[in-house]
N, C-alpha and C. Protein backbone atom coordinates (compact mmCIF):
# COMPACT_ATOMS: atom_id res chain seq x y z
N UNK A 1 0.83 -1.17 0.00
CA UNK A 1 0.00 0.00 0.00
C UNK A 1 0.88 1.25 0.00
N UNK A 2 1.95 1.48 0.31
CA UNK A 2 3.01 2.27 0.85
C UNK A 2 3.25 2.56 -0.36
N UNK A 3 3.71 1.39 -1.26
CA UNK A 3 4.62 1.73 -3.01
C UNK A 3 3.86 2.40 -3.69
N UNK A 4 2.39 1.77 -3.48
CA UNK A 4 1.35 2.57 -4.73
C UNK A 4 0.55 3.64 -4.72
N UNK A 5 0.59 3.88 -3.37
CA UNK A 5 -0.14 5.15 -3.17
C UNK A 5 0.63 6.49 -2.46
N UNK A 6 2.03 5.94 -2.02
CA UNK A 6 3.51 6.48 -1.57
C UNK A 6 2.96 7.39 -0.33
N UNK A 7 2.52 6.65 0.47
CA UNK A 7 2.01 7.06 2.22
C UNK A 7 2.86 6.48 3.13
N UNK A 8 3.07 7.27 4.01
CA UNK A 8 3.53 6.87 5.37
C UNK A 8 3.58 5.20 5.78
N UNK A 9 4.25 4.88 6.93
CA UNK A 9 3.70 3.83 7.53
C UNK A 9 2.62 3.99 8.41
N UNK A 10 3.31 5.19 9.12
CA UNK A 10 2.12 5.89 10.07
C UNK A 10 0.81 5.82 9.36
N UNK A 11 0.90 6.50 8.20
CA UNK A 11 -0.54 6.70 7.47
C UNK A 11 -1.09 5.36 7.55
N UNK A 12 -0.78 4.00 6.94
CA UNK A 12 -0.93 3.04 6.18
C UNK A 12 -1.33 2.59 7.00
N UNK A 13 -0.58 2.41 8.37
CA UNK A 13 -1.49 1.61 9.72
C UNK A 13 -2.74 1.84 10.00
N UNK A 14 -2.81 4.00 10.15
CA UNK A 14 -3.96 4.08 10.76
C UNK A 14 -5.39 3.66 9.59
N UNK A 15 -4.85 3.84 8.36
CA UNK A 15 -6.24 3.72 7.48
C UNK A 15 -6.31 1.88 7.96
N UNK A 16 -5.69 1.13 8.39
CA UNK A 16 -5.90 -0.27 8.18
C UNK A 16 -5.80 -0.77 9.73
N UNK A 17 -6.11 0.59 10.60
CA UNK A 17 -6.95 0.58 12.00
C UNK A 17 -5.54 -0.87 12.64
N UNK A 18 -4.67 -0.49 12.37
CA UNK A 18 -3.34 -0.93 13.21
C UNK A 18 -2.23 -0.39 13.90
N UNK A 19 -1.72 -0.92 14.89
CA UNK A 19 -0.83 0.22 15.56
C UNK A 19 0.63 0.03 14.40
N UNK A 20 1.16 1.16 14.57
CA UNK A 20 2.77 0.95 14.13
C UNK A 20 3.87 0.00 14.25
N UNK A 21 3.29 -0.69 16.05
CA UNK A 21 4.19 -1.67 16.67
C UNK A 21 4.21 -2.94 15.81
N UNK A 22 2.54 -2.97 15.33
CA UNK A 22 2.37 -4.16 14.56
C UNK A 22 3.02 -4.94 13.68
N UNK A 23 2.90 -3.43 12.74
CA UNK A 23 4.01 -3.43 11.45
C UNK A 23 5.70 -3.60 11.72
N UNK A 24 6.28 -3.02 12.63
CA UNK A 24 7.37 -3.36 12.99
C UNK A 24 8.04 -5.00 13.75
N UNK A 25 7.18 -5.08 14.76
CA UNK A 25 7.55 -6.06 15.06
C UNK A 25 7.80 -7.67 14.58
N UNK A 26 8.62 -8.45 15.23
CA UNK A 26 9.67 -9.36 14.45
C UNK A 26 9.27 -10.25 14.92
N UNK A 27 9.24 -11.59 14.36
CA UNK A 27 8.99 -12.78 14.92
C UNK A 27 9.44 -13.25 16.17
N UNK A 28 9.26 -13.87 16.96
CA UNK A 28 10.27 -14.18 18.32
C UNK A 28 10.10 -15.88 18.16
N UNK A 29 9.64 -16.21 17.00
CA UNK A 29 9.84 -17.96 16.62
C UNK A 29 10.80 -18.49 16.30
N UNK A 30 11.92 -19.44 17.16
CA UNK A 30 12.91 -20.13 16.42
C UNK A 30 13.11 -20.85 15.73
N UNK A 31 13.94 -21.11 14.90
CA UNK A 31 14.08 -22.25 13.61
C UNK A 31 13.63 -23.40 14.05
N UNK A 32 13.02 -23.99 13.76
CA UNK A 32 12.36 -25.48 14.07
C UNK A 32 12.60 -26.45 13.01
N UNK A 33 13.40 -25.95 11.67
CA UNK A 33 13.73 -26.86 10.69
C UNK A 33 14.21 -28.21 11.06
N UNK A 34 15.07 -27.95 12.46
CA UNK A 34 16.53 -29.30 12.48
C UNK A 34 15.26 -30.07 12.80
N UNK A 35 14.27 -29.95 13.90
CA UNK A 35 13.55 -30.57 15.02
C UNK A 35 12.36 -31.23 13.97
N UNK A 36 11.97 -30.69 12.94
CA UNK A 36 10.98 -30.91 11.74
C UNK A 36 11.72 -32.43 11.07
N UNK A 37 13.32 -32.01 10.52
CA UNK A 37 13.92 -32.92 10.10
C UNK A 37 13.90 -34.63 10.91
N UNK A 38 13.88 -34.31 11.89
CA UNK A 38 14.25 -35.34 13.21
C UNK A 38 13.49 -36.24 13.14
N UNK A 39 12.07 -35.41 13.34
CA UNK A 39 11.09 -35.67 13.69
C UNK A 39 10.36 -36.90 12.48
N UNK A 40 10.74 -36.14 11.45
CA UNK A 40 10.47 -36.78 10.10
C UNK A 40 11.16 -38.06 10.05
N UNK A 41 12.57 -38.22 10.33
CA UNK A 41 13.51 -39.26 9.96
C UNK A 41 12.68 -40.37 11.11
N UNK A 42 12.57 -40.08 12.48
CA UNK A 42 11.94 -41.22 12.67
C UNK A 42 10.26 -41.78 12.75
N UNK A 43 9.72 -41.13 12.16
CA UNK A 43 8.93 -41.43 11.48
C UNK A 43 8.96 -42.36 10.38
N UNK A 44 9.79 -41.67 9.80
CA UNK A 44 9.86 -43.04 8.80
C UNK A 44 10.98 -43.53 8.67
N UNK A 45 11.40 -44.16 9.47
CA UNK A 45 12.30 -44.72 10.11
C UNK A 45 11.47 -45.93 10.79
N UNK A 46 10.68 -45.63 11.46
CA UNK A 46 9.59 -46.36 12.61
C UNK A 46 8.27 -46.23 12.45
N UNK A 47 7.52 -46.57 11.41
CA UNK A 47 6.40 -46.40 11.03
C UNK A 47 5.10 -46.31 12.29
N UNK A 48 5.44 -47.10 12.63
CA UNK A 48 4.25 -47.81 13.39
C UNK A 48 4.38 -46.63 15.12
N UNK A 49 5.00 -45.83 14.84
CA UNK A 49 5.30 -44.89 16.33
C UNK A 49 4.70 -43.60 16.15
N UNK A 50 4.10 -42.98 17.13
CA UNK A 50 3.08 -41.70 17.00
C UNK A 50 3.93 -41.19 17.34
N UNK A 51 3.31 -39.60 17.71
CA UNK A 51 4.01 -38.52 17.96
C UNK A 51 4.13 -38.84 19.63
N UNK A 52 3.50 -39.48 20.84
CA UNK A 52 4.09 -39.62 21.49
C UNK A 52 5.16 -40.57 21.39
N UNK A 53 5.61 -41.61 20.66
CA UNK A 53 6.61 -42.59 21.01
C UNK A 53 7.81 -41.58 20.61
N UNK A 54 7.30 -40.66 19.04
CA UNK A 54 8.92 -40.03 18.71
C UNK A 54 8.99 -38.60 19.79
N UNK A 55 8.30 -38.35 20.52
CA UNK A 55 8.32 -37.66 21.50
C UNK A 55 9.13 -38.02 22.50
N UNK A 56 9.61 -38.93 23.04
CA UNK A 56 10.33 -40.07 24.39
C UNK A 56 11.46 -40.24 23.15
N UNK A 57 11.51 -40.75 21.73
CA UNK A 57 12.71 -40.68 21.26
C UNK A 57 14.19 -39.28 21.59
N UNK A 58 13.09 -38.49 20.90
CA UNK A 58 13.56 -36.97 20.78
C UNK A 58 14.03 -36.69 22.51
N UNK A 59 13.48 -37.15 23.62
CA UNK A 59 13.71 -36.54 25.04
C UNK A 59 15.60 -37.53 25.31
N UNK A 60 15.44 -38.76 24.71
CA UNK A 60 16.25 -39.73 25.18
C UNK A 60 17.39 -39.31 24.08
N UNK A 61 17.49 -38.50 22.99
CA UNK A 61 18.09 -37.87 22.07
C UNK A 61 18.88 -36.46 22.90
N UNK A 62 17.86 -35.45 23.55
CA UNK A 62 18.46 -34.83 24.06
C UNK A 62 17.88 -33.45 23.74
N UNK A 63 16.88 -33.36 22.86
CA UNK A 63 16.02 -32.33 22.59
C UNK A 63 15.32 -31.95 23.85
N UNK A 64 14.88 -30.67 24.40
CA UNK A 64 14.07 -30.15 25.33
C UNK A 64 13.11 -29.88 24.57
N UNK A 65 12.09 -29.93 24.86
CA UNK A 65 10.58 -30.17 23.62
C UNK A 65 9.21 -30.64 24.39
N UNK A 66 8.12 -29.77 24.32
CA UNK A 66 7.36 -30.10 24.45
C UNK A 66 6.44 -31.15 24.25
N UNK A 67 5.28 -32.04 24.33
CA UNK A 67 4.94 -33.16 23.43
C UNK A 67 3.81 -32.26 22.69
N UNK A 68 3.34 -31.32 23.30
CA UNK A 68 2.12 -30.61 22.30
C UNK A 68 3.02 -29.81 21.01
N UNK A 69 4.02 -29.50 21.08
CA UNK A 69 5.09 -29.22 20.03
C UNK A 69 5.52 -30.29 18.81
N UNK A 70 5.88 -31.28 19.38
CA UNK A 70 5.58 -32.62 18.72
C UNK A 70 4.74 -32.46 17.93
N UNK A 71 3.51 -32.72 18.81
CA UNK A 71 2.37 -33.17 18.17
C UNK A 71 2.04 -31.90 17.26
N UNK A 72 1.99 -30.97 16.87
CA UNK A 72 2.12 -29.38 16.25
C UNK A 72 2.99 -30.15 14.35
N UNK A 73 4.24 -30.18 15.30
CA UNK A 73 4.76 -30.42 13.74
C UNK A 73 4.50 -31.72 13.58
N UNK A 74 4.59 -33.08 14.11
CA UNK A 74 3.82 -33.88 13.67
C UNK A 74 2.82 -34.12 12.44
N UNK A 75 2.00 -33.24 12.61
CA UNK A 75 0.67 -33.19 12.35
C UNK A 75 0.95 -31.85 11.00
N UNK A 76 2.11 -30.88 11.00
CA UNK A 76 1.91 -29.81 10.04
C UNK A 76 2.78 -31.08 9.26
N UNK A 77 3.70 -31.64 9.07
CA UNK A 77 4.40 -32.47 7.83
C UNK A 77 3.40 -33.40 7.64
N UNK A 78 2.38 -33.42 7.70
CA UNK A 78 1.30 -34.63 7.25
C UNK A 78 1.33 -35.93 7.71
N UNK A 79 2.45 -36.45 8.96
CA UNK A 79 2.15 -37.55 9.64
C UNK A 79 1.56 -37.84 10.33
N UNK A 80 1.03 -38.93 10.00
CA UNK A 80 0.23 -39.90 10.81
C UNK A 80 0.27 -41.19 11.27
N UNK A 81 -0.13 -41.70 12.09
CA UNK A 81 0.21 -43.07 12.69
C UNK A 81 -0.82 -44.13 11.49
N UNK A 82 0.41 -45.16 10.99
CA UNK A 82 -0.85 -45.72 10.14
C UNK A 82 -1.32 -46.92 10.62
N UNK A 83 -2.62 -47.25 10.54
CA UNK A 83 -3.41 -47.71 11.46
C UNK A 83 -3.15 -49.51 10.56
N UNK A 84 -2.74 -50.33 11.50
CA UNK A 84 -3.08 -51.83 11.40
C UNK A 84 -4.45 -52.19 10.94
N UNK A 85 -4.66 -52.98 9.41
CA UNK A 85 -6.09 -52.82 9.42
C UNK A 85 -6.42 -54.38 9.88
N UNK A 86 -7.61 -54.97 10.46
CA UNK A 86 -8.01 -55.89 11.14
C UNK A 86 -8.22 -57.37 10.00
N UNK A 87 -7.60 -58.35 9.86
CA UNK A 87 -7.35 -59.54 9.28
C UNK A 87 -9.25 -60.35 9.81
N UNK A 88 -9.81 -61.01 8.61
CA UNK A 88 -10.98 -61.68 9.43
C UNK A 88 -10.35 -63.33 9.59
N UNK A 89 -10.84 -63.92 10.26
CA UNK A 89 -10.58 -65.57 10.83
C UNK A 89 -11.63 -65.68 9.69
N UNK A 90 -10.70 -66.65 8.63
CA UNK A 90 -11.10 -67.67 7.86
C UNK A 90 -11.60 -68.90 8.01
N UNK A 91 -13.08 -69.55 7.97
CA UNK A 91 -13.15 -70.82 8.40
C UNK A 91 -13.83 -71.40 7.62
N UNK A 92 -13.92 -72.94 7.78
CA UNK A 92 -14.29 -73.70 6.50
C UNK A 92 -15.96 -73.64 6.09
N UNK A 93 -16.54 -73.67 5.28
CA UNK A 93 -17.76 -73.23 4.73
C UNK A 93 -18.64 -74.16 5.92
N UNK A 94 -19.38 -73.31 6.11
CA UNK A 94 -20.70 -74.10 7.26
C UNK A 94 -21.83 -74.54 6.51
N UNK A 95 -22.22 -75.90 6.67
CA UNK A 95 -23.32 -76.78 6.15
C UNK A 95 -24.17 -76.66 6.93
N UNK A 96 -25.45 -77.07 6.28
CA UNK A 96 -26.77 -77.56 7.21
C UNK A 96 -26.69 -78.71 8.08
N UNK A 97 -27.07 -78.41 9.27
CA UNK A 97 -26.77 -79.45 10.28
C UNK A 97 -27.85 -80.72 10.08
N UNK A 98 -28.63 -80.47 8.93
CA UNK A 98 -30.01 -81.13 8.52
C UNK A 98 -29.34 -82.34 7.96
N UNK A 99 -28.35 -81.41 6.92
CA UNK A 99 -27.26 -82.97 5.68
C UNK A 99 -26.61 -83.09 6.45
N UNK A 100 -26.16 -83.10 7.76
CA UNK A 100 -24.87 -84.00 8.57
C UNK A 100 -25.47 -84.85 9.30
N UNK A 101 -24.37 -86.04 8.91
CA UNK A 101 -24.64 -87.16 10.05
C UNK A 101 -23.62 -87.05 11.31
N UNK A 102 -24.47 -88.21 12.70
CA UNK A 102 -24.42 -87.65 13.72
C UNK A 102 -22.77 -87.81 14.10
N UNK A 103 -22.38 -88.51 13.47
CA UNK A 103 -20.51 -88.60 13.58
C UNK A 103 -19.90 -87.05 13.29
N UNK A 104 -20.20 -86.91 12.13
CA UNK A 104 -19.95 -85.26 11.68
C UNK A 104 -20.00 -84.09 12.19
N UNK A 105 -21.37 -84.19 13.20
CA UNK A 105 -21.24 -83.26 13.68
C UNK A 105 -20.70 -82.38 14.88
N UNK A 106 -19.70 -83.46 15.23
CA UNK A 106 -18.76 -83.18 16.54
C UNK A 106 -17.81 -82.64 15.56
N UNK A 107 -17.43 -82.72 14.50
CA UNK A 107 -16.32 -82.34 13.78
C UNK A 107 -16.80 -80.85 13.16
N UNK A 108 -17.91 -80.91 12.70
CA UNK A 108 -18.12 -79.38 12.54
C UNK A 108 -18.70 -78.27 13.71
N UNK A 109 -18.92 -78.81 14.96
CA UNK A 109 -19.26 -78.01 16.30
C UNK A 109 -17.71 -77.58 16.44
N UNK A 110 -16.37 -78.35 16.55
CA UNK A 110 -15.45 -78.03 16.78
C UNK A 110 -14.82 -76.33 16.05
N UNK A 111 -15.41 -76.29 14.96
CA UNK A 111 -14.71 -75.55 13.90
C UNK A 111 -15.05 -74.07 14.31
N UNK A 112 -16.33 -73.92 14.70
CA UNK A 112 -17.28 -72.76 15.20
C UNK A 112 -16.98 -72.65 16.51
């Protein structure tokens, strides 16, 4: 707004109902790249481990770190814990107990 209409900052704040401090002031966020990297490698490194397990990694590593921090970048690089999906018990086709004879059917009560 400053380049194109060649106003103040002062000006530019007040039309956009902000203080000056606003505009000036500097991030106070530190690099979190290395801790992003880390975080990533064991991940996939260790599939099957959430953000709390690489949380207890990272502490036994030597990082000071929150786990809601963790869980923050965790969750901004798109990981997720991937979920075991559930296998069904296969069993042999069940007949009518009408066509079994009475020997048989101790052998198919067993199966069920």
């Amino acid at each position: 707004m400053q380049e194109r209409f060649q106003v103040s900052v002062r000006r530019s704040c007040r039309l956009a109902q902000l203080r000056p401090s606003v505009w000036y002031a500097k991030s106070q966020a530190r690099d979190q790249s290395a801790l992003r990297l880390r975080i990533r490698e064991i991940a996939m490194s260790r599939p099957r481990f959430g953000y709390l397990r690489v949380h207890v990694m990272l502490r036994r590593e030597g990082w000071t770190i929150n786990k809601k921090r963790v869980w923050r970048l965790y969750r901004l690089d798109g990981l997720q814990l991937r979920m075991k999906t559930k296998r069904r018990k296969v069993c042999v086709r069940r007949t009518r107990l009408d066509d079994v004879r009475g020997d048989q059917l101790a052998v198919i009560a067993g199966c069920q």
